[in-house]
C-alpha atoms as a PDB file:
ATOM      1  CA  UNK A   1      78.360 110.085  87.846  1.00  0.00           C
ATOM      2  CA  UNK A   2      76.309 108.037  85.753  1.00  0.00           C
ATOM      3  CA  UNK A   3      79.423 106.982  83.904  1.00  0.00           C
ATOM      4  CA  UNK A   4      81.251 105.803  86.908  1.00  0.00           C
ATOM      5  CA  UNK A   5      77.839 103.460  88.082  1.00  0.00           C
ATOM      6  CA  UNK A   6      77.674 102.379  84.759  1.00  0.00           C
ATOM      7  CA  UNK A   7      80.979 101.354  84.849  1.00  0.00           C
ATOM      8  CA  UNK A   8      80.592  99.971  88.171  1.00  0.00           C
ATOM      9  CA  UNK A   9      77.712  98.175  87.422  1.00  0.00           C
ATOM     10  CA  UNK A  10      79.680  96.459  84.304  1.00  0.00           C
ATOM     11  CA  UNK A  11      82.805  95.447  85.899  1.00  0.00           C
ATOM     12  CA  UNK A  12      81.748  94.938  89.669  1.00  0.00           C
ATOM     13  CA  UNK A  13      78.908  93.005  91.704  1.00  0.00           C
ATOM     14  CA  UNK A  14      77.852  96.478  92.942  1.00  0.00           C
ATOM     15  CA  UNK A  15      75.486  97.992  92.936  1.00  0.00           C
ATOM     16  CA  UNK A  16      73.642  95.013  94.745  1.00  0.00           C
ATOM     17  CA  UNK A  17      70.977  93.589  94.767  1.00  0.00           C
ATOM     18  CA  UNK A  18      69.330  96.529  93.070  1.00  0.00           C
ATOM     19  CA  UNK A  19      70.768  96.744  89.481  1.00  0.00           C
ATOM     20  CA  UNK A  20      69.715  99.749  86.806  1.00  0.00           C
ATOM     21  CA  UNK A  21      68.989  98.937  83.270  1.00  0.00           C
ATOM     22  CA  UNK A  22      71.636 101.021  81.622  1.00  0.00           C
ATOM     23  CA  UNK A  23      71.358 103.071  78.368  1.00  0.00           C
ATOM     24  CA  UNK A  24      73.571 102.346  75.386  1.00  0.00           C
ATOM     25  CA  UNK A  25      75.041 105.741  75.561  1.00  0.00           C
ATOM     26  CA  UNK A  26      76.400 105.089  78.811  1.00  0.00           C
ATOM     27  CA  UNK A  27      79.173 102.681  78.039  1.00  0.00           C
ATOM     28  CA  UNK A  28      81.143 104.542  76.284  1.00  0.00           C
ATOM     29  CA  UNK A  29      81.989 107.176  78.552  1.00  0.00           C
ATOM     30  CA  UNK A  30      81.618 104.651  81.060  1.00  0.00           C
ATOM     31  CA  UNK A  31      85.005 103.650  79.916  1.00  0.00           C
ATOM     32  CA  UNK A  32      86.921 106.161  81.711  1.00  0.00           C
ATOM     33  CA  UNK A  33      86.507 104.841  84.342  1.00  0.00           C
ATOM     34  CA  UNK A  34      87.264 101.116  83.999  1.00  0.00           C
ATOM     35  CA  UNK A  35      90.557 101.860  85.674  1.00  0.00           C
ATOM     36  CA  UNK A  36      89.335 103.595  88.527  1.00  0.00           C
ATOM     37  CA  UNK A  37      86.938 100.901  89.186  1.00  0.00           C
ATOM     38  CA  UNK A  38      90.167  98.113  88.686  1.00  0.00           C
ATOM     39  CA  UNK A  39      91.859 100.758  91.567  1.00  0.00           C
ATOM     40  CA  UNK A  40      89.021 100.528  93.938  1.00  0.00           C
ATOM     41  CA  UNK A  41      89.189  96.267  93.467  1.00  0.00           C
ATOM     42  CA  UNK A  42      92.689  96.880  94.157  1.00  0.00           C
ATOM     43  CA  UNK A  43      92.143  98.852  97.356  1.00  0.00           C
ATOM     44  CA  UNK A  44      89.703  96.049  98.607  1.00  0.00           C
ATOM     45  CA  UNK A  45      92.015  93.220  97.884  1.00  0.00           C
ATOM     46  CA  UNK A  46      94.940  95.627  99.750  1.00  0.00           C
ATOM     47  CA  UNK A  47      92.965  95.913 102.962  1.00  0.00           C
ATOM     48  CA  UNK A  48      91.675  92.138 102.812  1.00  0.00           C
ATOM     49  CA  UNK A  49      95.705  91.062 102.839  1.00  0.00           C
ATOM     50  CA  UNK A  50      95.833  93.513 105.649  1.00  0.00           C
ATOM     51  CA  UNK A  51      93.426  91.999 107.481  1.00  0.00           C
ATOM     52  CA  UNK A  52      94.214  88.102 106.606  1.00  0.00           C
ATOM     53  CA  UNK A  53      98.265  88.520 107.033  1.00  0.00           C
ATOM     54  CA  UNK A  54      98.326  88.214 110.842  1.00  0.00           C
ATOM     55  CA  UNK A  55      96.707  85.060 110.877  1.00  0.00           C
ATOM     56  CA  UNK A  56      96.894  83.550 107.231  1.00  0.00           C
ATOM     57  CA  UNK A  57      99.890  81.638 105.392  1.00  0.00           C
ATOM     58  CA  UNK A  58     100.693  83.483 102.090  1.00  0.00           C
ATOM     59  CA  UNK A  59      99.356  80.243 100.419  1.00  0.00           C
ATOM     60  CA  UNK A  60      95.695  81.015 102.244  1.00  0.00           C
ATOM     61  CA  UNK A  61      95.863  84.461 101.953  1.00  0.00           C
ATOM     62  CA  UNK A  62      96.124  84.600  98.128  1.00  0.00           C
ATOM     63  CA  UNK A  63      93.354  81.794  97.741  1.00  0.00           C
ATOM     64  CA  UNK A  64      91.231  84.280  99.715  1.00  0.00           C
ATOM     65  CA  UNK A  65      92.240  87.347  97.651  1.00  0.00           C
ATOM     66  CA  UNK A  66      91.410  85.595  94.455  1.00  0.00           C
ATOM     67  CA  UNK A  67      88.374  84.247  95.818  1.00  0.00           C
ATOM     68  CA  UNK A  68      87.378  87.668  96.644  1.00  0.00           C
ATOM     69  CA  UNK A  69      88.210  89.096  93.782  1.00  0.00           C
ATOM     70  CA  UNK A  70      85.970  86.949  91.902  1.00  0.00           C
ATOM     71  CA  UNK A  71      83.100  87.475  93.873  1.00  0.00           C
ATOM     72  CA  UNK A  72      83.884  91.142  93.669  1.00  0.00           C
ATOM     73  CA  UNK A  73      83.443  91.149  89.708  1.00  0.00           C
ATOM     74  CA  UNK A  74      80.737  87.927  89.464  1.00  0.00           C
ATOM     75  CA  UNK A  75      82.860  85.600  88.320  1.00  0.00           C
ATOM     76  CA  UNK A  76      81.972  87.358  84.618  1.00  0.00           C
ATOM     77  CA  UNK A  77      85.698  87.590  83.636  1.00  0.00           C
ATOM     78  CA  UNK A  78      86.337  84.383  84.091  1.00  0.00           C
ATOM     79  CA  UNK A  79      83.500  83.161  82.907  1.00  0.00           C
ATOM     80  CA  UNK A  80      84.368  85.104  79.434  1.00  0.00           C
ATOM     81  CA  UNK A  81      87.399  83.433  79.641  1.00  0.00           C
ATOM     82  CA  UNK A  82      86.169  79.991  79.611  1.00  0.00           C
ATOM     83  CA  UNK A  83      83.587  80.876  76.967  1.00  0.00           C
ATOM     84  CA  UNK A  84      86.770  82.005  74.705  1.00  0.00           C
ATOM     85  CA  UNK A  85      88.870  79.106  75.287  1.00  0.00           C
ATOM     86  CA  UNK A  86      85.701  76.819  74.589  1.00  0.00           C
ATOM     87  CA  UNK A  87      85.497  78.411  71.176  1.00  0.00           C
ATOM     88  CA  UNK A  88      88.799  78.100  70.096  1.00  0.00           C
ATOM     89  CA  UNK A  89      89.247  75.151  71.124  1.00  0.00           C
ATOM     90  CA  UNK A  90      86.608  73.784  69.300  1.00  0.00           C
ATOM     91  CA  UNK A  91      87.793  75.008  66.031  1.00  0.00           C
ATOM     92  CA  UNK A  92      86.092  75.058  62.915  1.00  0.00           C
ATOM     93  CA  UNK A  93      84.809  77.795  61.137  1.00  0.00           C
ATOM     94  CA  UNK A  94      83.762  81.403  62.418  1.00  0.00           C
ATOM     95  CA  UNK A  95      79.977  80.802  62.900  1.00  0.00           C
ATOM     96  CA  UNK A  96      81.310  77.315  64.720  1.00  0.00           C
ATOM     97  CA  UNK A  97      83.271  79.198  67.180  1.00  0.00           C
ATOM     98  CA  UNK A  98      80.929  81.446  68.166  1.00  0.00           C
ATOM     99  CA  UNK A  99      78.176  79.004  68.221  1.00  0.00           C
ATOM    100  CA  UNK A 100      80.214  77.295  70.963  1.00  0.00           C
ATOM    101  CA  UNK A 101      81.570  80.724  72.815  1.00  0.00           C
ATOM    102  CA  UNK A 102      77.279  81.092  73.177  1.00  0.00           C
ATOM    103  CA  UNK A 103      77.023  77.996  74.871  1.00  0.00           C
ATOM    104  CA  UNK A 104      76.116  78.525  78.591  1.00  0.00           C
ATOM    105  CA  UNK A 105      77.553  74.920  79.523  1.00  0.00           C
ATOM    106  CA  UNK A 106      81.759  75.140  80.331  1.00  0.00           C
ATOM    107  CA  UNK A 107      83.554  72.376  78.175  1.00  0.00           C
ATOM    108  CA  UNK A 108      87.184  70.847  79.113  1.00  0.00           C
ATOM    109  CA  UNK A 109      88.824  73.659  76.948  1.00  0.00           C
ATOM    110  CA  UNK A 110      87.525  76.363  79.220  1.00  0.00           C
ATOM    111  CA  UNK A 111      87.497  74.806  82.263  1.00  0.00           C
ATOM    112  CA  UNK A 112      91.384  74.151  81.972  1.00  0.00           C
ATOM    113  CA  UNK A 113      91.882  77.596  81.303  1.00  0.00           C
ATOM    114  CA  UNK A 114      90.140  78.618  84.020  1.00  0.00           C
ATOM    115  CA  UNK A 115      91.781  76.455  86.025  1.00  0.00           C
ATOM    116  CA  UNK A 116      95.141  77.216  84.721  1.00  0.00           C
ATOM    117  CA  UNK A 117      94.706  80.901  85.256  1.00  0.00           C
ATOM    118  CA  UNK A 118      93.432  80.936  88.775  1.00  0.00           C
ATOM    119  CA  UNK A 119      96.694  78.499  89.692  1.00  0.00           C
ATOM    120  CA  UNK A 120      99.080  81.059  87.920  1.00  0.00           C
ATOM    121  CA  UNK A 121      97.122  83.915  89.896  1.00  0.00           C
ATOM    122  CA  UNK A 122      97.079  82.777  93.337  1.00  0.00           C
ATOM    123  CA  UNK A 123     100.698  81.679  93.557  1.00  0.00           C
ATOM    124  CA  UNK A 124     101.767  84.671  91.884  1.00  0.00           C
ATOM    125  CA  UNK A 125     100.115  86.463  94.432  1.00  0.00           C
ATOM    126  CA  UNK A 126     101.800  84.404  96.826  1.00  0.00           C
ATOM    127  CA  UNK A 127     104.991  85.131  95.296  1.00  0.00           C
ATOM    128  CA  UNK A 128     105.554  88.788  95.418  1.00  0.00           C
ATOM    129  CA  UNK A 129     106.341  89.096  98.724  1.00  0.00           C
ATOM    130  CA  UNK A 130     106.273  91.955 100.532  1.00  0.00           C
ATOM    131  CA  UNK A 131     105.498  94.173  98.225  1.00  0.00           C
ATOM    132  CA  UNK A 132     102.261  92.505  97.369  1.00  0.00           C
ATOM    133  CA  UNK A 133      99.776  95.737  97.596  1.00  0.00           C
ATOM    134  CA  UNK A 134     101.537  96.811  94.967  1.00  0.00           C
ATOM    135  CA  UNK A 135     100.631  94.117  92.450  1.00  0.00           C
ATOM    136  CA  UNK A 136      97.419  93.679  94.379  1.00  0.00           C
ATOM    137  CA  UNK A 137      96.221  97.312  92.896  1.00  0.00           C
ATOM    138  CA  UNK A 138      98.015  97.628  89.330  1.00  0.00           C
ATOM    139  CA  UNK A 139      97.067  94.407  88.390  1.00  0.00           C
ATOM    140  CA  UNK A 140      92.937  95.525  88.413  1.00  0.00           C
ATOM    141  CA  UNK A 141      93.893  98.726  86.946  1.00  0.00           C
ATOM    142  CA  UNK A 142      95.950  97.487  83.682  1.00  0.00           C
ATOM    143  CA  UNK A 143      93.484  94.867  83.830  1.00  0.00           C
ATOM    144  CA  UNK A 144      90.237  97.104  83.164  1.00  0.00           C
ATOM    145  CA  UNK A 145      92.558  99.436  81.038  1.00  0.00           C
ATOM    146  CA  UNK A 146      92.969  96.076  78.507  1.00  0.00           C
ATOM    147  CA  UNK A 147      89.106  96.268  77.704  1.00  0.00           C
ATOM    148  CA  UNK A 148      88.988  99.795  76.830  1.00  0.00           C
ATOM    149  CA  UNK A 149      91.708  99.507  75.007  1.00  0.00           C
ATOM    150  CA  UNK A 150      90.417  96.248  73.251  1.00  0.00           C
ATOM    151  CA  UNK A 151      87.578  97.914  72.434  1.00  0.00           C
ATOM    152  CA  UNK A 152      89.131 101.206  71.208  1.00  0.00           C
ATOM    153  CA  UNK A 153      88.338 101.141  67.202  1.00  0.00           C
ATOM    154  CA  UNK A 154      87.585  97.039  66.716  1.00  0.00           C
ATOM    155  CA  UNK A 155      85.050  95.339  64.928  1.00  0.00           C
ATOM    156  CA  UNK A 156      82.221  93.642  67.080  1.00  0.00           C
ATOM    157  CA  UNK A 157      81.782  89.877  66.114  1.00  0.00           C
ATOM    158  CA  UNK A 158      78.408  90.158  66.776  1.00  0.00           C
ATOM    159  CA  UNK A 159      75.935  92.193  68.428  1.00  0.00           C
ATOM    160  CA  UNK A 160      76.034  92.173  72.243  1.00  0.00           C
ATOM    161  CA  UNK A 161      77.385  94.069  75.297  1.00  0.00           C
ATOM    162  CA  UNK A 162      80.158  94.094  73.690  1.00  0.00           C
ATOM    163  CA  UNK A 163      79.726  95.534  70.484  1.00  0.00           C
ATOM    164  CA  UNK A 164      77.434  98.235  72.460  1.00  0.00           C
ATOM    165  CA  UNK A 165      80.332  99.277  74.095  1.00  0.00           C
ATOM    166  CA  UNK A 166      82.757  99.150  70.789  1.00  0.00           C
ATOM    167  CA  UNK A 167      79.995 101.243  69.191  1.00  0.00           C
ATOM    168  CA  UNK A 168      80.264 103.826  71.667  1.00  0.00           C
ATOM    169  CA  UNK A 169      83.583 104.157  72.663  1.00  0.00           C
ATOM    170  CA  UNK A 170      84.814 107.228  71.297  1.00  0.00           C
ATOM    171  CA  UNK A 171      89.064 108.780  70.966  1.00  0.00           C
ATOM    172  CA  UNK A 172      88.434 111.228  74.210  1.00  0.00           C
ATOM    173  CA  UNK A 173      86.972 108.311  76.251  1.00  0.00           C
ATOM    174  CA  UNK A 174      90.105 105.522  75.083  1.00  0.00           C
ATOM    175  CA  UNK A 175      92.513 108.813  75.877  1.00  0.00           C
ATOM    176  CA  UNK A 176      91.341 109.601  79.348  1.00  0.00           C
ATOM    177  CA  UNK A 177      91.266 105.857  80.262  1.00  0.00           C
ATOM    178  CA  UNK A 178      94.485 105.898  79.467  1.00  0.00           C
ATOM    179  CA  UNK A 179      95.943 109.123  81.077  1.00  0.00           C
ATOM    180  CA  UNK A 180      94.160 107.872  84.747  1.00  0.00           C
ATOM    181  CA  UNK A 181      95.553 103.941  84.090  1.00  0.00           C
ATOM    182  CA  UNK A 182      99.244 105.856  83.550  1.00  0.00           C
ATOM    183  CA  UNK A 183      99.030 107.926  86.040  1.00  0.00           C
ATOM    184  CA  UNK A 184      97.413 105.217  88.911  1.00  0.00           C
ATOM    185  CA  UNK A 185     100.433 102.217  87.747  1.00  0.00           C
ATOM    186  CA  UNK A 186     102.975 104.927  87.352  1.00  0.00           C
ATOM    187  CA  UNK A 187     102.317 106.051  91.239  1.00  0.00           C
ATOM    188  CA  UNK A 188     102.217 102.986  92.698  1.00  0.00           C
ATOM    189  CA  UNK A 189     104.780 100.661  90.356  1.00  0.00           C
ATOM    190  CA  UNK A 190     106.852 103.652  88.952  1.00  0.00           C
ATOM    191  CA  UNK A 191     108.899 102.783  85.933  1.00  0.00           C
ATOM    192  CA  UNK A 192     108.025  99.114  86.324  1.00  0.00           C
ATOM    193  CA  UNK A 193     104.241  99.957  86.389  1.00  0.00           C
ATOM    194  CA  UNK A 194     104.720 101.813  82.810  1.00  0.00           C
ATOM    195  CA  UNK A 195     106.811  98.699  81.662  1.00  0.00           C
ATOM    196  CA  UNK A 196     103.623  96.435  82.622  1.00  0.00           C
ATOM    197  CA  UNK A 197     101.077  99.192  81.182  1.00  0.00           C
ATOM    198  CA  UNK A 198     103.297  98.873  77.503  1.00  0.00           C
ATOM    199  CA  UNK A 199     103.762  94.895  77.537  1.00  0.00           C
ATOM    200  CA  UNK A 200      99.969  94.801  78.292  1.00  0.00           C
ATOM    201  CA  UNK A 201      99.174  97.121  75.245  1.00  0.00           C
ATOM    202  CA  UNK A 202     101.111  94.831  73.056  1.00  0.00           C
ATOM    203  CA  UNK A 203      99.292  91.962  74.343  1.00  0.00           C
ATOM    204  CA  UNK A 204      96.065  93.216  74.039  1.00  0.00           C
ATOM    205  CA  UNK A 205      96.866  94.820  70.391  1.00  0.00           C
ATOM    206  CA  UNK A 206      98.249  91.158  69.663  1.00  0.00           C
ATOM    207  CA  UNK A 207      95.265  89.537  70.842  1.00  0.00           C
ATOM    208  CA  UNK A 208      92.784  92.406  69.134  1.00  0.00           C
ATOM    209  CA  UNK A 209      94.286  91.584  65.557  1.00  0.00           C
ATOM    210  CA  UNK A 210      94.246  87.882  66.348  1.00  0.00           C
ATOM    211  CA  UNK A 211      90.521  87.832  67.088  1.00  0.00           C
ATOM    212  CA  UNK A 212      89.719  90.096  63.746  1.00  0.00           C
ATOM    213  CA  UNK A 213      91.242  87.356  61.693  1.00  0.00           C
ATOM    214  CA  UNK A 214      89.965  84.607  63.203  1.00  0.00           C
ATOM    215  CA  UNK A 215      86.213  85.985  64.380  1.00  0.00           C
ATOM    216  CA  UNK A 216      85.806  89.178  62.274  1.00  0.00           C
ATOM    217  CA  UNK A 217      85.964  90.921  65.357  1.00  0.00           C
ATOM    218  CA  UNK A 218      86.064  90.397  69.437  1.00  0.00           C
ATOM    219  CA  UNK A 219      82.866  89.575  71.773  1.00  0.00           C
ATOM    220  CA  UNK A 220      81.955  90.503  75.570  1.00  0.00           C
ATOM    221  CA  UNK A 221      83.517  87.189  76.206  1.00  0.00           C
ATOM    222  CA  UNK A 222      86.775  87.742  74.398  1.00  0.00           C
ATOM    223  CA  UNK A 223      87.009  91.396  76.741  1.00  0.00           C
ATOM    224  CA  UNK A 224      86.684  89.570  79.961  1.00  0.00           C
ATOM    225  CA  UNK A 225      89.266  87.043  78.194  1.00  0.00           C
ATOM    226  CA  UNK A 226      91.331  89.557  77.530  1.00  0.00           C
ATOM    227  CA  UNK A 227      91.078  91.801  80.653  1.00  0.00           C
ATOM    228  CA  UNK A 228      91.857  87.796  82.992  1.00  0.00           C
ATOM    229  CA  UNK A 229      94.778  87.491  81.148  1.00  0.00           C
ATOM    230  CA  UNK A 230      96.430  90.785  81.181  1.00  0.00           C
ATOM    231  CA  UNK A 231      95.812  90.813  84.946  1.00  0.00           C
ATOM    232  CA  UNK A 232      97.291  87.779  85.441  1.00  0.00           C
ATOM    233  CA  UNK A 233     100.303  88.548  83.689  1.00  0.00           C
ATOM    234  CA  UNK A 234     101.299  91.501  85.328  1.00  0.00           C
ATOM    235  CA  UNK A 235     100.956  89.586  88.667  1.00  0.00           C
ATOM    236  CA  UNK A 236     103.116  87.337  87.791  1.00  0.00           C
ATOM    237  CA  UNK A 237     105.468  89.370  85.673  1.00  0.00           C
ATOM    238  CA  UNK A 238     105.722  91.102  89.090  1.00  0.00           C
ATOM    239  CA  UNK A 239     106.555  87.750  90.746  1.00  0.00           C
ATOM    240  CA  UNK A 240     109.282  86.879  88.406  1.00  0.00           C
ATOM    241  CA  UNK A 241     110.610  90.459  89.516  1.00  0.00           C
ATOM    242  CA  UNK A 242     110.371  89.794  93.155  1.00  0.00           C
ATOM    243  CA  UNK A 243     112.994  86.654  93.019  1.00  0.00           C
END
């Protein structure tokens, strides 16, 4: 259990407002359950559009969902995104890109691509129609899968909460990760949720071997980078599907 609240604590607000320094053994096998956690974000956006479809538009409704769903995980996702985009956009050498990705301030590069990504999100959301719970709990799941599996035998670019859990993550924890994000997209997507699960893979390998020629390695920012992007893909993967 000490996994799961670890994980919890990583990925979520909760536990709040009393928060548990964590040991560094933790986050490895805290990485099982990064997908159950991306479920249970799921199952709170699900009963949110429940509750917000009788009297919402779909437009309102998904602002809400995304809104809550950012709240939900801090806004620390996003914020990694931001943090990536600022870096790379920058350019320059290694040390100059993560001298900039350590910058608390959010510069035009990041800002745009948070911007960008909560635009695609929302009307994605907005998009996929009536089957929207569906997308609305994969989409967390193959979302938190994308930083295990990021983190699954890379190089840290320096040291952080991110190399801490790279240094930790061991085969058996990256395996059962994977067995409960297969079996959770496969239940509720079916063959399209195992399509989604392999095009994020590829993404996320893509973006893993990117980063290691460019940084030497990935960051905490480049896994909540990496974990926005794959979520928002699938959602709107899904809403090209729904047309």
């Amino acid at each position: 259990m000490n996994s799961f609240f670890a994980a919890l604590q990583f990925l979520t607000i909760f536990p709040w407002p009393k928060r548990m320094e964590r040991s560094a053994h933790e986050m490895g096998p805290s990485a099982i359950f990064f997908p159950v956690i991306g479920f249970l974000l799921g199952l709170i956006l699900v009963l949110a559009n429940a509750l917000l479809e009788p009297f919402a538009s779909p437009v309102l409704s998904s602002v809400a969902l995304v809104t809550i769903l950012a709240l939900l995980t801090r806004g620390l996702h996003l914020d990694g995104l931001g943090d990536t985009f600022d870096g790379l956009g920058a350019g320059g050498d290694r040390e100059r890109v993560l001298l900039v990705m350590d910058d608390s301030h959010t510069g035009a590069f990041g800002l745009i691509a948070i911007v960008l990504l909560i635009f695609f999100k929302i009307h994605a959301i907005e998009s996929i129609g009536g089957d929207r719970w569906r997308g609305l709990l994969a989409a967390p799941v193959l979302g938190r899968w994308a930083m295990v599996l990021l983190g699954y035998r890379s190089l840290a670019a320096k040291p952080g909460l991110g190399s801490t859990l790279i240094d930790h993550l061991d085969t058996k924890h990256f395996l059962f990760a994977t067995l409960i994000a297969l079996l959770l997209v496969a239940a509720i997507l079916h063959g399209v949720g195992i399509a989604m699960m392999v095009w994020v893979a590829v993404f996320t390998t893509a973006s893993k071997k990117f980063f290691d020629r460019r940084l030497g390695g990935v960051t905490g920012d480049i896994f909540g980078a990496v974990g926005e992007l794959s979520e928002t893909s699938v959602l709107v993967f899904l809403a090209l599907g729904s047309r």
